[in-house]
C-alpha atoms as a PDB file:
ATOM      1  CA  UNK A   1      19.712 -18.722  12.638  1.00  0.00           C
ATOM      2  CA  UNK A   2      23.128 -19.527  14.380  1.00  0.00           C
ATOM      3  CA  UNK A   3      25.809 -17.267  14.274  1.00  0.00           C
ATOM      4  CA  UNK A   4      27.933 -19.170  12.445  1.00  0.00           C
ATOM      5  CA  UNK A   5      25.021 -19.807   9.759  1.00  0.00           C
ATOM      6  CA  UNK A   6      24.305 -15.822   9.540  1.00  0.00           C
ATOM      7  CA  UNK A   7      28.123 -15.312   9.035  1.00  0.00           C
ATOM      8  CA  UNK A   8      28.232 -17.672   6.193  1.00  0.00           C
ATOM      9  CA  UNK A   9      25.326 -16.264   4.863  1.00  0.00           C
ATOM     10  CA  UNK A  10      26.718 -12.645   5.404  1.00  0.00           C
ATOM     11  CA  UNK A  11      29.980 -13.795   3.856  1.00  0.00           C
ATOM     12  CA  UNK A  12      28.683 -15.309   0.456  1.00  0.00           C
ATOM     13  CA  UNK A  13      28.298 -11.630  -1.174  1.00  0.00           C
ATOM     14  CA  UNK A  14      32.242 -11.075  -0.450  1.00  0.00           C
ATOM     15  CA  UNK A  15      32.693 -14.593  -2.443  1.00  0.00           C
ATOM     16  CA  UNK A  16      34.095 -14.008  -6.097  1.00  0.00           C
ATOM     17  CA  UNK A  17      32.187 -17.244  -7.538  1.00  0.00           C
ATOM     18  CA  UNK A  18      28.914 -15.782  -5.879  1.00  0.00           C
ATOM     19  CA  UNK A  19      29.995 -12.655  -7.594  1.00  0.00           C
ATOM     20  CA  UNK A  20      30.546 -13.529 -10.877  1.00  0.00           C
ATOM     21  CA  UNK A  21      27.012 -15.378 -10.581  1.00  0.00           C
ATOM     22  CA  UNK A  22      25.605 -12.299  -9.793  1.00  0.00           C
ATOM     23  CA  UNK A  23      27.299 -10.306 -12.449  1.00  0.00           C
ATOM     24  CA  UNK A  24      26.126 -12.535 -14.900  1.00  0.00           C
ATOM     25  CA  UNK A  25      22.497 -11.905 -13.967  1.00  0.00           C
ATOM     26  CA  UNK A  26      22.934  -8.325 -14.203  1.00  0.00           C
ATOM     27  CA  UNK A  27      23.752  -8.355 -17.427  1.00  0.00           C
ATOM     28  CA  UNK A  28      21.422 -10.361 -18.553  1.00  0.00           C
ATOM     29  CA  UNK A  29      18.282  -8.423 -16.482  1.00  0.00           C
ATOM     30  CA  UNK A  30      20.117  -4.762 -18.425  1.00  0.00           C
ATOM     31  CA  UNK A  31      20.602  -7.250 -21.838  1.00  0.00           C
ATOM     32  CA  UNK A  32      16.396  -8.022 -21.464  1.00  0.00           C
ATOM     33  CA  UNK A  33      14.726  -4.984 -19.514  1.00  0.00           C
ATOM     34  CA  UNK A  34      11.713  -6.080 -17.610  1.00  0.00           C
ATOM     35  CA  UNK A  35      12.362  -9.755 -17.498  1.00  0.00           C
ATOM     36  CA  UNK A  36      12.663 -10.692 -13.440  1.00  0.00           C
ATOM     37  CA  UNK A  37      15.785 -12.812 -13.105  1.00  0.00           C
ATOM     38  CA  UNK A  38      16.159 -14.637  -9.604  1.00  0.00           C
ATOM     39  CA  UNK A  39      19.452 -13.871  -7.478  1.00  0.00           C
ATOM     40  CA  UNK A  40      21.788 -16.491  -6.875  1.00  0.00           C
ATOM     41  CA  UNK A  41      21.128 -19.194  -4.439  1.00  0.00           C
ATOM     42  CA  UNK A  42      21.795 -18.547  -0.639  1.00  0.00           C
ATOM     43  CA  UNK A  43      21.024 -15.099  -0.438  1.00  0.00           C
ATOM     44  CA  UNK A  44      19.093 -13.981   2.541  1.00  0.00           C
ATOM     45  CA  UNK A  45      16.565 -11.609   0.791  1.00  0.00           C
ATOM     46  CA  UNK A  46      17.523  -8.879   2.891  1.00  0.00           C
ATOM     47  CA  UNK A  47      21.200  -8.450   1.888  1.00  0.00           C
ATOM     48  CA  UNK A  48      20.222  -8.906  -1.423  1.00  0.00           C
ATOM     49  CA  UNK A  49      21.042  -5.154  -2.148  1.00  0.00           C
ATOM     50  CA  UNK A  50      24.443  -5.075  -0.132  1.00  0.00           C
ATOM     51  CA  UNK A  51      25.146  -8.138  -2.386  1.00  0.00           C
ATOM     52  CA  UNK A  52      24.267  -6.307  -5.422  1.00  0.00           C
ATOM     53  CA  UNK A  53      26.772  -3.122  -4.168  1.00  0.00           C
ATOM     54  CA  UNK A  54      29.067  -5.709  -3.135  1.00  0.00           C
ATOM     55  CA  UNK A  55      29.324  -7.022  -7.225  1.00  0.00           C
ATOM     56  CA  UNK A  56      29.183  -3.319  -8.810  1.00  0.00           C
ATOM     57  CA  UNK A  57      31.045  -0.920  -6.703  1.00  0.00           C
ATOM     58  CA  UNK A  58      34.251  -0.346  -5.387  1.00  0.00           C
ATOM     59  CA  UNK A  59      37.191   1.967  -4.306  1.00  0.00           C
ATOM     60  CA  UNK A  60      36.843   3.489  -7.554  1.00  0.00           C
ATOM     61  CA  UNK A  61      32.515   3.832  -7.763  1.00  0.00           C
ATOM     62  CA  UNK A  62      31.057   5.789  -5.262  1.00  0.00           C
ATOM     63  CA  UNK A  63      27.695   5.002  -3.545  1.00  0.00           C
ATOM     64  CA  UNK A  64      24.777   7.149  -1.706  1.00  0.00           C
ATOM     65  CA  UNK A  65      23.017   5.056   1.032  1.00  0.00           C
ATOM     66  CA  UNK A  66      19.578   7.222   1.501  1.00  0.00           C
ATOM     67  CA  UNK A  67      17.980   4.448   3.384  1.00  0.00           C
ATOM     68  CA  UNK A  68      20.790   3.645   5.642  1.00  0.00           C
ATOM     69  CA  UNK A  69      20.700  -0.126   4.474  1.00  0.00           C
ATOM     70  CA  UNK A  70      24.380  -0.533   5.077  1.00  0.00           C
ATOM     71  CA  UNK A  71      26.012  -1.281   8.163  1.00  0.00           C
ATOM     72  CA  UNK A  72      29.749   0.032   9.106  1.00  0.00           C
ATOM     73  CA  UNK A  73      31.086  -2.912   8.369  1.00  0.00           C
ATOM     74  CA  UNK A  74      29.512  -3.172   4.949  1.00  0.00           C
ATOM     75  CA  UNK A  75      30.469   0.019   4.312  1.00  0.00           C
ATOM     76  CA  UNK A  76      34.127  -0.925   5.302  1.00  0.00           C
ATOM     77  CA  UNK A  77      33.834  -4.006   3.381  1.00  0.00           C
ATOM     78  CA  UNK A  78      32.968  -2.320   0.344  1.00  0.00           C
ATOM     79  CA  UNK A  79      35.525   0.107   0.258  1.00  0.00           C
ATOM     80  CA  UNK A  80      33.675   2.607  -1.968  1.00  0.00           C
ATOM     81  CA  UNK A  81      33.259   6.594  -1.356  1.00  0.00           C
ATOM     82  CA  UNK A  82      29.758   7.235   0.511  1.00  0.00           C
ATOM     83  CA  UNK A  83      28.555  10.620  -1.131  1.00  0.00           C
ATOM     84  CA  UNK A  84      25.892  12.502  -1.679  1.00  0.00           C
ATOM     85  CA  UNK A  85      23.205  11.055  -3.712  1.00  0.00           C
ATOM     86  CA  UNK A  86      23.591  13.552  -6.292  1.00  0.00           C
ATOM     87  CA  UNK A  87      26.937  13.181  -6.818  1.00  0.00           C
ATOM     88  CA  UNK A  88      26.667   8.878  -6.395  1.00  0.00           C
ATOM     89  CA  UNK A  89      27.356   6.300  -9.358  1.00  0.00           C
ATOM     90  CA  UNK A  90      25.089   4.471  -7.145  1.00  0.00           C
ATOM     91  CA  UNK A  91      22.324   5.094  -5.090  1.00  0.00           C
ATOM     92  CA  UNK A  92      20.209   3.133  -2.909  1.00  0.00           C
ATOM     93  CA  UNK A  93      16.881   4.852  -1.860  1.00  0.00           C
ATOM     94  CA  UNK A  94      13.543   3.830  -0.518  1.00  0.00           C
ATOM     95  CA  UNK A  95      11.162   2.859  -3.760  1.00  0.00           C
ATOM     96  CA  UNK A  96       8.074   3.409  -1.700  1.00  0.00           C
ATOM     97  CA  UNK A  97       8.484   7.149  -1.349  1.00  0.00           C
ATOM     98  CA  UNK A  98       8.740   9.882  -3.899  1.00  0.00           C
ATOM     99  CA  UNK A  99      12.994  10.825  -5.025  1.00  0.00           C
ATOM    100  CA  UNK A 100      13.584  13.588  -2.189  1.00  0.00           C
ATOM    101  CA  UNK A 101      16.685  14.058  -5.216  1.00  0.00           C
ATOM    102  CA  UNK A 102      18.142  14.384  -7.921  1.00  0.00           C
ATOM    103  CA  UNK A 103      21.061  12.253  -9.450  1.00  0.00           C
ATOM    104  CA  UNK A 104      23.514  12.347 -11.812  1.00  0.00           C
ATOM    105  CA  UNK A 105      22.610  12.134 -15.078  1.00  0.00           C
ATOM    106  CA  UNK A 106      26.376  11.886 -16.401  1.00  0.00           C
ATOM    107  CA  UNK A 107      27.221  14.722 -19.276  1.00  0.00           C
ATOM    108  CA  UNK A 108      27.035  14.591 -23.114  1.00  0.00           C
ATOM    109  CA  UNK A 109      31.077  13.992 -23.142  1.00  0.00           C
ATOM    110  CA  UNK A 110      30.742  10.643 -20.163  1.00  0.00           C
ATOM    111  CA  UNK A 111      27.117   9.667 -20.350  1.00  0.00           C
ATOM    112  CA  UNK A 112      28.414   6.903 -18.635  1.00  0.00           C
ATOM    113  CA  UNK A 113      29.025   8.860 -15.399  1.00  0.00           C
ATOM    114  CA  UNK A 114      25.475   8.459 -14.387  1.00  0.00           C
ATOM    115  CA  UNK A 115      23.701   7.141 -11.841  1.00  0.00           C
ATOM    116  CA  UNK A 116      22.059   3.696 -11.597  1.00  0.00           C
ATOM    117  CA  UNK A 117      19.565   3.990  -8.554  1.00  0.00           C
ATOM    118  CA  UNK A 118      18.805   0.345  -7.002  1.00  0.00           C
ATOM    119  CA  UNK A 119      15.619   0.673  -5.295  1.00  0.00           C
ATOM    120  CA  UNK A 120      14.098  -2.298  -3.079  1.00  0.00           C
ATOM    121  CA  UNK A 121      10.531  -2.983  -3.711  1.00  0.00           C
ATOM    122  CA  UNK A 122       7.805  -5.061  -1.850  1.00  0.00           C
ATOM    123  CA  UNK A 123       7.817  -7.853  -4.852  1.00  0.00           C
ATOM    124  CA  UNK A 124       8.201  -8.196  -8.871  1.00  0.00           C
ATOM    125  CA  UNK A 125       6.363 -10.361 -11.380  1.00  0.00           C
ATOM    126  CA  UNK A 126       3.451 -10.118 -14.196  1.00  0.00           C
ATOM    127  CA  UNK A 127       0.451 -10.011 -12.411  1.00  0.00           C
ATOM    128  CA  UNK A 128       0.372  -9.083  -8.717  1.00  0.00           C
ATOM    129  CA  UNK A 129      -2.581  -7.583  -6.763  1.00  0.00           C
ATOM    130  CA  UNK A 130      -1.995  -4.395  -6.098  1.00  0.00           C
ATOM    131  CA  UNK A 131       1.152  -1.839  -7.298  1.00  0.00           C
ATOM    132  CA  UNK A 132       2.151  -0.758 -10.462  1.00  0.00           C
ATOM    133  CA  UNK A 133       1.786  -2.372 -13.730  1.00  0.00           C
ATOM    134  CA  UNK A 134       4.129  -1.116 -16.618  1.00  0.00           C
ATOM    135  CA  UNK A 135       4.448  -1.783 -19.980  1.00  0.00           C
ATOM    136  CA  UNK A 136       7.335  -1.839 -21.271  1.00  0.00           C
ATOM    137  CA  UNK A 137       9.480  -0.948 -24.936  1.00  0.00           C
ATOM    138  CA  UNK A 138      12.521  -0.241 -26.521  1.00  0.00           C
ATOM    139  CA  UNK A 139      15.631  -1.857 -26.594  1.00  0.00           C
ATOM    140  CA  UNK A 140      15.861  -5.457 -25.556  1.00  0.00           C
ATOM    141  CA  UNK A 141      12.064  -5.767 -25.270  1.00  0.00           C
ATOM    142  CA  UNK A 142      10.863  -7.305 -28.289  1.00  0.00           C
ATOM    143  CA  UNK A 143       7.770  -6.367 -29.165  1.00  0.00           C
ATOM    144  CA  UNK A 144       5.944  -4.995 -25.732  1.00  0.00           C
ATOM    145  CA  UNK A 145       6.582  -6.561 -22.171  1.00  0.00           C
ATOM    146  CA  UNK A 146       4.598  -6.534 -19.082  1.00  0.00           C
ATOM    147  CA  UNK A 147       5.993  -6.079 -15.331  1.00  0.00           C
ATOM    148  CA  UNK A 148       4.048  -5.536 -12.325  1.00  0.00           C
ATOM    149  CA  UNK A 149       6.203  -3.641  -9.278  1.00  0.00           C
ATOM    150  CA  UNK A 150       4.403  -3.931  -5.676  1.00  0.00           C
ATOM    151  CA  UNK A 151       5.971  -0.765  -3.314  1.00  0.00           C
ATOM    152  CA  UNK A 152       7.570   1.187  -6.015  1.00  0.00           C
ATOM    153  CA  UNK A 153       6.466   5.306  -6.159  1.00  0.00           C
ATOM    154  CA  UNK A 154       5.067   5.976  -8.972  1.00  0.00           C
ATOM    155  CA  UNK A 155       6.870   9.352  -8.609  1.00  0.00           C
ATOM    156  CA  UNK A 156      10.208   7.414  -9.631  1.00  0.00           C
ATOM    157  CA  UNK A 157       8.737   6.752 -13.050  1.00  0.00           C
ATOM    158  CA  UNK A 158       7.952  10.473 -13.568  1.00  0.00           C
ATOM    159  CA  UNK A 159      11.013  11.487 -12.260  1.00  0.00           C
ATOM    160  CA  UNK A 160      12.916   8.989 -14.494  1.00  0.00           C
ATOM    161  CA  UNK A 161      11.349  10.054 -17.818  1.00  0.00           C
ATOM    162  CA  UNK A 162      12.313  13.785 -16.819  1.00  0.00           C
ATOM    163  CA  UNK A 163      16.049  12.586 -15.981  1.00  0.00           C
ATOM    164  CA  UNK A 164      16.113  10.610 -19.250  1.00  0.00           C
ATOM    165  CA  UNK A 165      14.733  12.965 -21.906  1.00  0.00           C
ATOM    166  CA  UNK A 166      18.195  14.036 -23.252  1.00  0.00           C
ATOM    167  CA  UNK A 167      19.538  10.946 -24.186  1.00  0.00           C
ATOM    168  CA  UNK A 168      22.268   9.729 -24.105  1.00  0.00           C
ATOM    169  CA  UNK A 169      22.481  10.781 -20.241  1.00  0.00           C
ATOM    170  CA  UNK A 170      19.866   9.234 -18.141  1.00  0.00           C
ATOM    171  CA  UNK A 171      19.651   7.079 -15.078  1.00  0.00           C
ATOM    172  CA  UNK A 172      19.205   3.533 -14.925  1.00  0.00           C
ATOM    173  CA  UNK A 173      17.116   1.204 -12.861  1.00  0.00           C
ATOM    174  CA  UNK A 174      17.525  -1.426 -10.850  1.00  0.00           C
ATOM    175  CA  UNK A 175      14.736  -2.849  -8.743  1.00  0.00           C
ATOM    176  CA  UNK A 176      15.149  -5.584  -6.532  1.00  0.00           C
ATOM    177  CA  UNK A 177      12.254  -7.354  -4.247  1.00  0.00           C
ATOM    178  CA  UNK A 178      15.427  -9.533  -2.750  1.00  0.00           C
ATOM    179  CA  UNK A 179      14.533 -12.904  -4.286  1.00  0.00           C
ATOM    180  CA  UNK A 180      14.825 -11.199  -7.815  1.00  0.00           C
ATOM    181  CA  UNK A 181      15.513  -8.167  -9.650  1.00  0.00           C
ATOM    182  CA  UNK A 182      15.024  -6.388 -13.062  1.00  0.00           C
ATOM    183  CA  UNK A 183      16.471  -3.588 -14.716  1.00  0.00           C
ATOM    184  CA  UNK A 184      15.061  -1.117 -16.934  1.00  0.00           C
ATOM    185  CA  UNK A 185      17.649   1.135 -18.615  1.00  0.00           C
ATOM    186  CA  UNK A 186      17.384   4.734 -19.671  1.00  0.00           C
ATOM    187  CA  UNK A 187      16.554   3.061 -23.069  1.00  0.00           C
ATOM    188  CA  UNK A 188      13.359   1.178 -22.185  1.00  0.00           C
ATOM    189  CA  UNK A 189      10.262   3.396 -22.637  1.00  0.00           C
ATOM    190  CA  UNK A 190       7.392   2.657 -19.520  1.00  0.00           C
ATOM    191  CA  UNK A 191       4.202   3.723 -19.638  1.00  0.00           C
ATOM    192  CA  UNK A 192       2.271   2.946 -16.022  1.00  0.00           C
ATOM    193  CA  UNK A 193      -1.089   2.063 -14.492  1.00  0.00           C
ATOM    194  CA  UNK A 194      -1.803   1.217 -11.399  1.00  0.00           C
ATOM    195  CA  UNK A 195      -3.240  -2.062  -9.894  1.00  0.00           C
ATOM    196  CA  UNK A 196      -6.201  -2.118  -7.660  1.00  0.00           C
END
């Protein structure tokens, strides 16, 4: 790729129309848990998650980088407070090894100070090979839905359901195999098996 094609593909997650895009299709994947939803078109797969900080945070959200995804100038385009990932509204960590933390699970007074972890995975759909298949319930799922997660710990899951048992504060979700992503919210019940 030419540099001035990788710096107009670097430059499309600072775009507000590609933005908005994106926003929408966050709230729909939180609206419907489990349901993949592609990302906008024009992405290269592996800024999909800097795109996805790039739409949620700001000067006002912090962010925890465990996997050191994000360049200096990311960070600096961003503009949001890099903290600790317990203290982070956001957290990016690697989905193939077991949490090394633990986040913030907001209080009873600002449930809504929690933390939504965005973890990349090798790939999402319904039936894949190997991984994790989970089925899923609560709100948004009507009736039962399936979702199969390729390079996601099944540690997180565990984890997850601990973090979440006093509801209303919980953690949410956000898995992303950087062509698509889903979302499964501290109201969506998984149980797990794997796939061999």
């Amino acid at each position: 790729m030419t540099d001035s094609r990788k710096e107009t593909a670097d430059s499309l997650i600072w775009q507000p129309l590609f933005q908005q895009r994106l926003f929408r299709t966050l709230m729909k994947a939180f609206s419907y848990p489990g349901r993949c939803y592609h990302l906008p078109p024009g992405l290269q797969p592996q800024k999909a998650v800097m795109a996805i900080l790039a739409t949620l945070a700001d000067a006002e959200v912090s962010v925890a980088d465990c996997t050191q995804q994000l360049d200096a100038l990311d960070q600096q385009r961003l503009g949001a407070p890099v903290v600790d990932p317990s203290e982070a509204r956001f957290v990016v960590a690697a989905a193939e090894r077991a949490p090394d933390f633990t986040p913030s699970i907001g209080s009873l007074e600002s449930p809504e100070l929690s933390a939504t972890l965005l973890l990349p995975v090798k790939a999402l759909g319904t039936a894949l090979a190997q991984g994790l298949q989970l089925s899923l319930t609560g709100a948004g799922v009507q009736g039962q839905r399936s979702l199969a997660v390729a390079g996601l710990h099944p540690d997180w899951l565990t984890s997850r359901q601990r973090w979440n048992q006093s509801f209303p504060m919980g953690v949410e979700l956000l898995l992303c195999d950087g062509m698509q992503l889903v979302a499964l919210p501290r109201t969506t019940r998984i149980q797990c098996k794997r796939i061999n």
